[in-house]
ModelCIF file with pLDDT and N, C-alpha, C, O atoms, coordinates in Angstrom:
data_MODEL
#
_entry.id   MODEL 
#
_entity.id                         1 
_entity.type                       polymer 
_entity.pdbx_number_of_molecules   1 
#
_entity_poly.entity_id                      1 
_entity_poly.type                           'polypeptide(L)' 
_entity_poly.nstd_linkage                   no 
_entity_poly.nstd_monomer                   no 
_entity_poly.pdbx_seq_one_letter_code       
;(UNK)(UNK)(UNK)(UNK)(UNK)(UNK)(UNK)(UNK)(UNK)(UNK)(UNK)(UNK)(UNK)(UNK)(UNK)(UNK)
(UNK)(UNK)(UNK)(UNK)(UNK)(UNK)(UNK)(UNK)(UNK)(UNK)(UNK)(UNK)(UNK)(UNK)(UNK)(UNK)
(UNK)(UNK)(UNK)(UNK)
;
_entity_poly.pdbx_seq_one_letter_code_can   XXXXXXXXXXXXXXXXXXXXXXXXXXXXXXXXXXXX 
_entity_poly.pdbx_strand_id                 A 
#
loop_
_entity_poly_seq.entity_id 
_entity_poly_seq.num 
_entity_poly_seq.mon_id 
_entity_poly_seq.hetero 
1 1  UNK n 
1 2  UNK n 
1 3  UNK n 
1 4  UNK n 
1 5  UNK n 
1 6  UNK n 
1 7  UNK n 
1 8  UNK n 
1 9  UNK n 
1 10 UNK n 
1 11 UNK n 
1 12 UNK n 
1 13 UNK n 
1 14 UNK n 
1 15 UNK n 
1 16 UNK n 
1 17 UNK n 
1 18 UNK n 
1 19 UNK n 
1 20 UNK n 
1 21 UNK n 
1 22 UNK n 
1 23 UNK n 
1 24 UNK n 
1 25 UNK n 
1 26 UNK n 
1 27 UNK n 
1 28 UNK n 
1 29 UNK n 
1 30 UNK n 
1 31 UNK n 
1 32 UNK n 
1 33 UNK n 
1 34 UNK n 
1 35 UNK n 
1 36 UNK n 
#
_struct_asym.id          A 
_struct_asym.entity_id   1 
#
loop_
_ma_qa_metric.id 
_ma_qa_metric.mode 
_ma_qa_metric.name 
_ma_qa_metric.software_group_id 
_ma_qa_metric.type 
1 global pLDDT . pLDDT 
2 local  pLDDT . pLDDT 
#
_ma_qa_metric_global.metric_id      1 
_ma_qa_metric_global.metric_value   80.06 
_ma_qa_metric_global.model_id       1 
_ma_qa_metric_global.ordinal_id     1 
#
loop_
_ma_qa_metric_local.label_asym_id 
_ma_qa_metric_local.label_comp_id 
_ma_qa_metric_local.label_seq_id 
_ma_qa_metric_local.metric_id 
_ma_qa_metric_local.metric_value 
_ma_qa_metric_local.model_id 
_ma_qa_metric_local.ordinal_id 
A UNK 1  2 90.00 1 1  
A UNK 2  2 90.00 1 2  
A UNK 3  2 93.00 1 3  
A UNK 4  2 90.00 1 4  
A UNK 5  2 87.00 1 5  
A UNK 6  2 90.00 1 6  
A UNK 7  2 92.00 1 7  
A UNK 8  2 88.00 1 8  
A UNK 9  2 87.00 1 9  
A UNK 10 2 90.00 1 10 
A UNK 11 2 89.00 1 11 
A UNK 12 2 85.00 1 12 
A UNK 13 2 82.00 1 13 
A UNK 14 2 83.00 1 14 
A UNK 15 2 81.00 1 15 
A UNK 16 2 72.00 1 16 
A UNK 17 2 71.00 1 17 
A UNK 18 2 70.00 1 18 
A UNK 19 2 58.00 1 19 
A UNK 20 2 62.00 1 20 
A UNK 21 2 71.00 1 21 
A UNK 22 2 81.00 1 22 
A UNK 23 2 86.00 1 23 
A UNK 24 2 89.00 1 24 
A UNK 25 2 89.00 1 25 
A UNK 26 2 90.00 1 26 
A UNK 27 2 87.00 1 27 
A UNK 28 2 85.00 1 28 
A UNK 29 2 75.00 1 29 
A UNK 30 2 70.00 1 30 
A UNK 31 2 68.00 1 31 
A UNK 32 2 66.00 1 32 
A UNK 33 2 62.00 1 33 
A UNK 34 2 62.00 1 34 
A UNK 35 2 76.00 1 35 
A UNK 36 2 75.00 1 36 
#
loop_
_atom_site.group_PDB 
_atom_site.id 
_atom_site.type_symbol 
_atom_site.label_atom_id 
_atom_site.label_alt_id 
_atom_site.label_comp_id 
_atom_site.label_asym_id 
_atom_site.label_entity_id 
_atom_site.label_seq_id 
_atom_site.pdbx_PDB_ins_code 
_atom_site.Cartn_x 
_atom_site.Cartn_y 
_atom_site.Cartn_z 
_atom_site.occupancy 
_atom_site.B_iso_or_equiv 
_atom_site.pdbx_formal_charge 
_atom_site.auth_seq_id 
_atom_site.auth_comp_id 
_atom_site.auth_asym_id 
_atom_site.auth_atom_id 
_atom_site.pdbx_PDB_model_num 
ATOM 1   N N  . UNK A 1 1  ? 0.348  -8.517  -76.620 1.00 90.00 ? 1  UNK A N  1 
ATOM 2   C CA . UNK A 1 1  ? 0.186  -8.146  -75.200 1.00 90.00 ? 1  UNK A CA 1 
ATOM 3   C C  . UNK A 1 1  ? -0.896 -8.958  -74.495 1.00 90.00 ? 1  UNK A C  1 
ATOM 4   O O  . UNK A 1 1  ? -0.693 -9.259  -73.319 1.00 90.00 ? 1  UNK A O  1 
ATOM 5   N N  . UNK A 1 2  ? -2.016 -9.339  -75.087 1.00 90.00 ? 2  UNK A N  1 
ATOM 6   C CA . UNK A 1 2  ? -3.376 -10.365 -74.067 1.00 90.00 ? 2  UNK A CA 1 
ATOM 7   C C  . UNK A 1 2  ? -2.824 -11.554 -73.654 1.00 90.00 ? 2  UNK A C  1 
ATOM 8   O O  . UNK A 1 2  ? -2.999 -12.007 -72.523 1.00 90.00 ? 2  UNK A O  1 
ATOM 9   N N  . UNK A 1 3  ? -1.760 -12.410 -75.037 1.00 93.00 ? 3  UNK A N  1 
ATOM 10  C CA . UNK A 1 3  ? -1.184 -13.226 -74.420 1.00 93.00 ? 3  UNK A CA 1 
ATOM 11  C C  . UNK A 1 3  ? -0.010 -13.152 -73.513 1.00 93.00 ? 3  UNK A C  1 
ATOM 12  O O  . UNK A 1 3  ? 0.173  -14.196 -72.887 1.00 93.00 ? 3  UNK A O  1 
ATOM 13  N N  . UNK A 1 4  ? 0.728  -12.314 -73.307 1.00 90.00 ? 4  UNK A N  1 
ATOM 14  C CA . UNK A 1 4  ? 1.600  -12.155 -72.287 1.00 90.00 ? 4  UNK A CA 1 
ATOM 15  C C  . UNK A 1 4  ? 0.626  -11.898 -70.662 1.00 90.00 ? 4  UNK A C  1 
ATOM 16  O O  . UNK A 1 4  ? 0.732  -12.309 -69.506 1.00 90.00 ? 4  UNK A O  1 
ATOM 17  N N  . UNK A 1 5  ? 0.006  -11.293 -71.165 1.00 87.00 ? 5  UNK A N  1 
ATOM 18  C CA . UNK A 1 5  ? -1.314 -11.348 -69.682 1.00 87.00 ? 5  UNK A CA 1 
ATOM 19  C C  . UNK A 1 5  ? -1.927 -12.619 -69.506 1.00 87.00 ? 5  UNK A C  1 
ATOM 20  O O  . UNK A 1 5  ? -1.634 -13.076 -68.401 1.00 87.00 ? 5  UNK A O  1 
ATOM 21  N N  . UNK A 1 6  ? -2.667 -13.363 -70.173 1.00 90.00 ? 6  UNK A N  1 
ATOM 22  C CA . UNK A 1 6  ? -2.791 -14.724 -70.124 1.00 90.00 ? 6  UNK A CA 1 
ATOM 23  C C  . UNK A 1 6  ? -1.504 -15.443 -69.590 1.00 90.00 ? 6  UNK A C  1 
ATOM 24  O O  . UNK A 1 6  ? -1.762 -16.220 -68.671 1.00 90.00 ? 6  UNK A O  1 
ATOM 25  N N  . UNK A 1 7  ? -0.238 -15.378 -69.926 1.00 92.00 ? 7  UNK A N  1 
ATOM 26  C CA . UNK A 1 7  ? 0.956  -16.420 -69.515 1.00 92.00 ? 7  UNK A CA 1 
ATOM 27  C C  . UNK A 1 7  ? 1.051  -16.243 -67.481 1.00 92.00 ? 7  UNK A C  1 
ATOM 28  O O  . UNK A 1 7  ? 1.312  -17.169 -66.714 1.00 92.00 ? 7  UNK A O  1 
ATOM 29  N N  . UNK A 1 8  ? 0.748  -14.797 -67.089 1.00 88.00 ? 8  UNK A N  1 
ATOM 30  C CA . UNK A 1 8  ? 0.845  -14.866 -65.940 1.00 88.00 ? 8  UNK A CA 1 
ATOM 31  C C  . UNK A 1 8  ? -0.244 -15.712 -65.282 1.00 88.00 ? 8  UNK A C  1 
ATOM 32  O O  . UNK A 1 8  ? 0.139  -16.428 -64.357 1.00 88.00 ? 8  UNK A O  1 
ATOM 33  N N  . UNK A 1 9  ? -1.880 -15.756 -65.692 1.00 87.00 ? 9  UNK A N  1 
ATOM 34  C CA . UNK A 1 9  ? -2.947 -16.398 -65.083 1.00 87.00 ? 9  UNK A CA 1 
ATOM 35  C C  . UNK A 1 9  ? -2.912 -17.750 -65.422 1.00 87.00 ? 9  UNK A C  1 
ATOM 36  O O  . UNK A 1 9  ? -3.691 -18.498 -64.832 1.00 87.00 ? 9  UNK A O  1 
ATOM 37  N N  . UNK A 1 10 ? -2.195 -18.178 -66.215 1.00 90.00 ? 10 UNK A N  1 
ATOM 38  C CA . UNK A 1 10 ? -1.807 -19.510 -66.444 1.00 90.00 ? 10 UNK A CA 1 
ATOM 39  C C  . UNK A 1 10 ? -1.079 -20.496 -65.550 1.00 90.00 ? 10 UNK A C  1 
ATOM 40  O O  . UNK A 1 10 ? -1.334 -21.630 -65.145 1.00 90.00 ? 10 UNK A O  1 
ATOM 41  N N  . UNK A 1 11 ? 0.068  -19.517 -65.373 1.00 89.00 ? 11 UNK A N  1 
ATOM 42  C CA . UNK A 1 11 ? 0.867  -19.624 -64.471 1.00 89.00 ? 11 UNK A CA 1 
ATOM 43  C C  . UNK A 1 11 ? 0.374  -19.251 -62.554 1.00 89.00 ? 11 UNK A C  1 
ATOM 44  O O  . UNK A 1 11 ? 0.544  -20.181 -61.766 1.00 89.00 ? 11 UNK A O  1 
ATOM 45  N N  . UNK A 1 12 ? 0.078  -18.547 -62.268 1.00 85.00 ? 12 UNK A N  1 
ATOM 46  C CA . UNK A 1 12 ? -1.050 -18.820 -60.969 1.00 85.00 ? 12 UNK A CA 1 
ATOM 47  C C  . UNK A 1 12 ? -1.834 -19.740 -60.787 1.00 85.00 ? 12 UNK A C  1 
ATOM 48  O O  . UNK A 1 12 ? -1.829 -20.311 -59.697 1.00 85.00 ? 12 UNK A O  1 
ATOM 49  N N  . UNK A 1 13 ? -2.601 -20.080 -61.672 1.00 82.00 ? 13 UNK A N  1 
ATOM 50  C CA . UNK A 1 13 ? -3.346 -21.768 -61.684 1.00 82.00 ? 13 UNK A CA 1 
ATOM 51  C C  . UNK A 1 13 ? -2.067 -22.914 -61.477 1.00 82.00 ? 13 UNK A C  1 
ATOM 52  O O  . UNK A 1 13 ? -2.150 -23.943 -60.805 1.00 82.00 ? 13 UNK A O  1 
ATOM 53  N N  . UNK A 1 14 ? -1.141 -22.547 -62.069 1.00 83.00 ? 14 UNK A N  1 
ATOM 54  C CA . UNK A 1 14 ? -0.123 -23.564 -61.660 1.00 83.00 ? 14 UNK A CA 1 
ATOM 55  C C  . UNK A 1 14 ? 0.080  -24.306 -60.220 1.00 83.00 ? 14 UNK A C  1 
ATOM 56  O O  . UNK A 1 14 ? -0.143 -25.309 -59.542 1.00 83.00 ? 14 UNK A O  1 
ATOM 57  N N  . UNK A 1 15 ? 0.902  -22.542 -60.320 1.00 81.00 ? 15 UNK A N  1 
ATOM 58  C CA . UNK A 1 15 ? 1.219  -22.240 -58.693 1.00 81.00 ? 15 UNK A CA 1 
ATOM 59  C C  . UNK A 1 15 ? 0.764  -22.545 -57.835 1.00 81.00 ? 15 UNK A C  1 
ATOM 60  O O  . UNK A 1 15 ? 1.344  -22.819 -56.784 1.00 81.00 ? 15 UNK A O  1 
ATOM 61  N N  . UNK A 1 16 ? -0.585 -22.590 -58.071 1.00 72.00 ? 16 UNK A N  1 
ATOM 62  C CA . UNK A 1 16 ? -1.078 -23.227 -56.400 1.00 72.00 ? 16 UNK A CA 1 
ATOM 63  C C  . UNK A 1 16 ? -1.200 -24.371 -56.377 1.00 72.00 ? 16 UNK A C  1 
ATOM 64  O O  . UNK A 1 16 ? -1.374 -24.955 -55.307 1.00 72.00 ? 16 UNK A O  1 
ATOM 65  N N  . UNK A 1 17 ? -1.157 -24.863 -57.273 1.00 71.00 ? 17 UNK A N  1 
ATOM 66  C CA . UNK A 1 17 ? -1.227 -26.818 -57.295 1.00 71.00 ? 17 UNK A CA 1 
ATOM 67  C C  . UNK A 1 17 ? 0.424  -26.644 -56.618 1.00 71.00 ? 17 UNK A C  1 
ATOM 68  O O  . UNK A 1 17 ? 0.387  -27.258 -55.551 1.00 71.00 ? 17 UNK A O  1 
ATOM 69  N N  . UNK A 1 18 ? 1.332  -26.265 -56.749 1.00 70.00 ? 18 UNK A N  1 
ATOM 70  C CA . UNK A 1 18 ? 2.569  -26.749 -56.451 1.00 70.00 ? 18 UNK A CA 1 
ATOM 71  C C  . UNK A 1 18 ? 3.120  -25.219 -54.956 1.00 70.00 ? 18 UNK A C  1 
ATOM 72  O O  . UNK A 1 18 ? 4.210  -24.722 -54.671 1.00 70.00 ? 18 UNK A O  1 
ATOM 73  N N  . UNK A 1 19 ? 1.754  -25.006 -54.431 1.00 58.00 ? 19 UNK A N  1 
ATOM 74  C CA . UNK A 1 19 ? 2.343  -23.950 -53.612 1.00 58.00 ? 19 UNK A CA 1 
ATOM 75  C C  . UNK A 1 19 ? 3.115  -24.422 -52.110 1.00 58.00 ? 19 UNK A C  1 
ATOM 76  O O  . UNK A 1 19 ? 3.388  -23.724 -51.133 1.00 58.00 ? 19 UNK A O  1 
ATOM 77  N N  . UNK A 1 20 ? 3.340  -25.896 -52.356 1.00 62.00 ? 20 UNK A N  1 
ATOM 78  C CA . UNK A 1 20 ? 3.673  -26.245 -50.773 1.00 62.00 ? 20 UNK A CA 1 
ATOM 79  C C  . UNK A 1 20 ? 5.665  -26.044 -51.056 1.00 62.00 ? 20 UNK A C  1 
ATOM 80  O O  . UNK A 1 20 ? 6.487  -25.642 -50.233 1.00 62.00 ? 20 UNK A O  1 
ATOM 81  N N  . UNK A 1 21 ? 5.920  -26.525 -52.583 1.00 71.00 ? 21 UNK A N  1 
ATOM 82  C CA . UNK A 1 21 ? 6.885  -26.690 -52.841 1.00 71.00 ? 21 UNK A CA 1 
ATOM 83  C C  . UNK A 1 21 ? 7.947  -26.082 -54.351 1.00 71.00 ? 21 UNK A C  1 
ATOM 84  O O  . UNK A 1 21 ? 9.018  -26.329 -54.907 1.00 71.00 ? 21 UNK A O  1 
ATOM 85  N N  . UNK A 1 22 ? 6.995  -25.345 -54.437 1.00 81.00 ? 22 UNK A N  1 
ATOM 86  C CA . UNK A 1 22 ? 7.390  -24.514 -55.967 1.00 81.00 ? 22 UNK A CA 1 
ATOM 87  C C  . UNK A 1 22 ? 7.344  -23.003 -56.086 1.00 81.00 ? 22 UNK A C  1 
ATOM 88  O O  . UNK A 1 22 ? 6.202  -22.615 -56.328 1.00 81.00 ? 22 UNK A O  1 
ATOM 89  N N  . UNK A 1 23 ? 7.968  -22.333 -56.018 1.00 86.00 ? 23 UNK A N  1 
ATOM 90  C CA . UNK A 1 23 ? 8.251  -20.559 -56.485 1.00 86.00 ? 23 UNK A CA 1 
ATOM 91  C C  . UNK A 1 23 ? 7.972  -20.375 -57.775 1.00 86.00 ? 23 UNK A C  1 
ATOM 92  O O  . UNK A 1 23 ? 8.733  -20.998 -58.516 1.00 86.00 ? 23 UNK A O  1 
ATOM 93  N N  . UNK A 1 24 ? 7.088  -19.690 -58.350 1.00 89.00 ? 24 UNK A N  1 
ATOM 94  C CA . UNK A 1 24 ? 7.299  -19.126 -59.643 1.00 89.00 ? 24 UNK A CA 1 
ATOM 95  C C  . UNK A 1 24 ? 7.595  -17.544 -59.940 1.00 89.00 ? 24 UNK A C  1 
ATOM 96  O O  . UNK A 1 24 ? 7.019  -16.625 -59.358 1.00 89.00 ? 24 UNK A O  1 
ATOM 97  N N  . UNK A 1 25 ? 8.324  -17.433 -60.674 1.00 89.00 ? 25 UNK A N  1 
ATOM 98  C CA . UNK A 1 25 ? 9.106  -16.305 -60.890 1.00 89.00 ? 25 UNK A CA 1 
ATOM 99  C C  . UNK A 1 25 ? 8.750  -15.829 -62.574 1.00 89.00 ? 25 UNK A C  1 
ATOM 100 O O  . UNK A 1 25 ? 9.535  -16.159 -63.463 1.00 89.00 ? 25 UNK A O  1 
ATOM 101 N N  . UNK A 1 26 ? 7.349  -14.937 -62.921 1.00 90.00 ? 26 UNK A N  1 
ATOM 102 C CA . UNK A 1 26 ? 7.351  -14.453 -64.448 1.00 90.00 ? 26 UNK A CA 1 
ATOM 103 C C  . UNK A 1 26 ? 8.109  -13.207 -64.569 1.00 90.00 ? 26 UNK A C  1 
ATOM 104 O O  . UNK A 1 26 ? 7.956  -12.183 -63.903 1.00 90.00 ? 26 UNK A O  1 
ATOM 105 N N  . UNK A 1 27 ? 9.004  -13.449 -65.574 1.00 87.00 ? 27 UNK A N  1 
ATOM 106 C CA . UNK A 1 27 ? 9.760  -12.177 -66.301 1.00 87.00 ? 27 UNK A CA 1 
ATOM 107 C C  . UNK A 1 27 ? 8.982  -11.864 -67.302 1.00 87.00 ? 27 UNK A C  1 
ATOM 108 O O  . UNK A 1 27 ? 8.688  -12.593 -68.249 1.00 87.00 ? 27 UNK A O  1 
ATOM 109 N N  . UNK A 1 28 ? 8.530  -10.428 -67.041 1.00 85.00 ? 28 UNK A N  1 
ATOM 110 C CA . UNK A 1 28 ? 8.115  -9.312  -68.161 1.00 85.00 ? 28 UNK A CA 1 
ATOM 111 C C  . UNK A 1 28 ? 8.109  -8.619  -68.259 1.00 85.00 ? 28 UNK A C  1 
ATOM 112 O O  . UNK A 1 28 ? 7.500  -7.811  -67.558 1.00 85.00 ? 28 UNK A O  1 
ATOM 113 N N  . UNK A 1 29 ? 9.191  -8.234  -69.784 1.00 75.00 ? 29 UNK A N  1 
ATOM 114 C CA . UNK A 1 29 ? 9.689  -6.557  -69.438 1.00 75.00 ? 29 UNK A CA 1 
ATOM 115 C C  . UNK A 1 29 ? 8.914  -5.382  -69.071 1.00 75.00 ? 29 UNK A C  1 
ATOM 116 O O  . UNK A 1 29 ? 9.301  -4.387  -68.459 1.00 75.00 ? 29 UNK A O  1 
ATOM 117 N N  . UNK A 1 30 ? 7.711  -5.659  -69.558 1.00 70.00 ? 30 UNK A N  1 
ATOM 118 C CA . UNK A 1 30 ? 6.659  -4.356  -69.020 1.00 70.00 ? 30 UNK A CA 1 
ATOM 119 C C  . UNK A 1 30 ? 6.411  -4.254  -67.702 1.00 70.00 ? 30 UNK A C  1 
ATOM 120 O O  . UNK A 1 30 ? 5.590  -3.440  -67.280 1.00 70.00 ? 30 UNK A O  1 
ATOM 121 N N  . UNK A 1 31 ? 7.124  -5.105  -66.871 1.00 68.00 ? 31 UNK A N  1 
ATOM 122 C CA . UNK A 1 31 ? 6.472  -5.016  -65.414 1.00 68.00 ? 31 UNK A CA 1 
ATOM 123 C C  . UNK A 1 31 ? 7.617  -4.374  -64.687 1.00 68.00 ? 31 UNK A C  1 
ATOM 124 O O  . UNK A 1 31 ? 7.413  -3.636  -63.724 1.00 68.00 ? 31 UNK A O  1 
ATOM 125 N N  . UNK A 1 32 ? 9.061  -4.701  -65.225 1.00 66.00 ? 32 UNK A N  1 
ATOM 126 C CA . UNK A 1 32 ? 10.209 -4.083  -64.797 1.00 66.00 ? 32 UNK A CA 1 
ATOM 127 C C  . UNK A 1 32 ? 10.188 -2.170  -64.553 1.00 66.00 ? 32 UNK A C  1 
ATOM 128 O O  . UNK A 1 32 ? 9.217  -1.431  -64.716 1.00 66.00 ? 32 UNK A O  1 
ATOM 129 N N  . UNK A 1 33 ? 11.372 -1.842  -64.194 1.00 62.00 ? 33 UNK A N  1 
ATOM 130 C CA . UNK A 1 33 ? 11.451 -0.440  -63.865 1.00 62.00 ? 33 UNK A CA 1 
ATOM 131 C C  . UNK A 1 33 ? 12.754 -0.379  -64.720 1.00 62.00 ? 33 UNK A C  1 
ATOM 132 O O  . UNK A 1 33 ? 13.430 -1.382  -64.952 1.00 62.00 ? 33 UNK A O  1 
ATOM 133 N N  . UNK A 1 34 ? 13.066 0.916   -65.186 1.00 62.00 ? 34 UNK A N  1 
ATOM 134 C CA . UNK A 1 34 ? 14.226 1.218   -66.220 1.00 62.00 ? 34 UNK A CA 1 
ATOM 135 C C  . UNK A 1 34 ? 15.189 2.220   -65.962 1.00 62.00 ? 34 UNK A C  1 
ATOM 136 O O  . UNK A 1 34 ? 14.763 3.372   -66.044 1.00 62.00 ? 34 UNK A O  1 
ATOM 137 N N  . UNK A 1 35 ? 16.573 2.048   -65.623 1.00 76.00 ? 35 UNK A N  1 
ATOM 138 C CA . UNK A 1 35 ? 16.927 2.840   -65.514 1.00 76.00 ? 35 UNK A CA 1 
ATOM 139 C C  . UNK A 1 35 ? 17.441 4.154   -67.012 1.00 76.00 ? 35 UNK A C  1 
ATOM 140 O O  . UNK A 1 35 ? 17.675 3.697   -68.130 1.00 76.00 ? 35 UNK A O  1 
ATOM 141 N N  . UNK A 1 36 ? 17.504 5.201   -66.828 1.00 75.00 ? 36 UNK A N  1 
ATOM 142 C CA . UNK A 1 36 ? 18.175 6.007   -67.755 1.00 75.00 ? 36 UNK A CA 1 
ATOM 143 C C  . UNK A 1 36 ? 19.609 5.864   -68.167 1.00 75.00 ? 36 UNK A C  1 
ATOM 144 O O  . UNK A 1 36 ? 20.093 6.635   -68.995 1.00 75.00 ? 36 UNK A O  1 
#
């Protein structure tokens, strides 16, 4: 789990180097909602 938290702040440092022209989109199932 620390590294799945690390992959998002990794990824934000990215992001803004490329924020004029790049979307990033992290999938993680813990952040999702579930249906029954």
């Amino acid at each position: 789990s620390p590294e799945r938290v690390r992959v998002e702040r990794v990824i934000k440092r990215i992001q803004s180097e490329y924020s004029s022209g790049v979307e990033v989109e992290v999938i993680r199932w813990e952040e999702e909602y579930y249906s029954a």
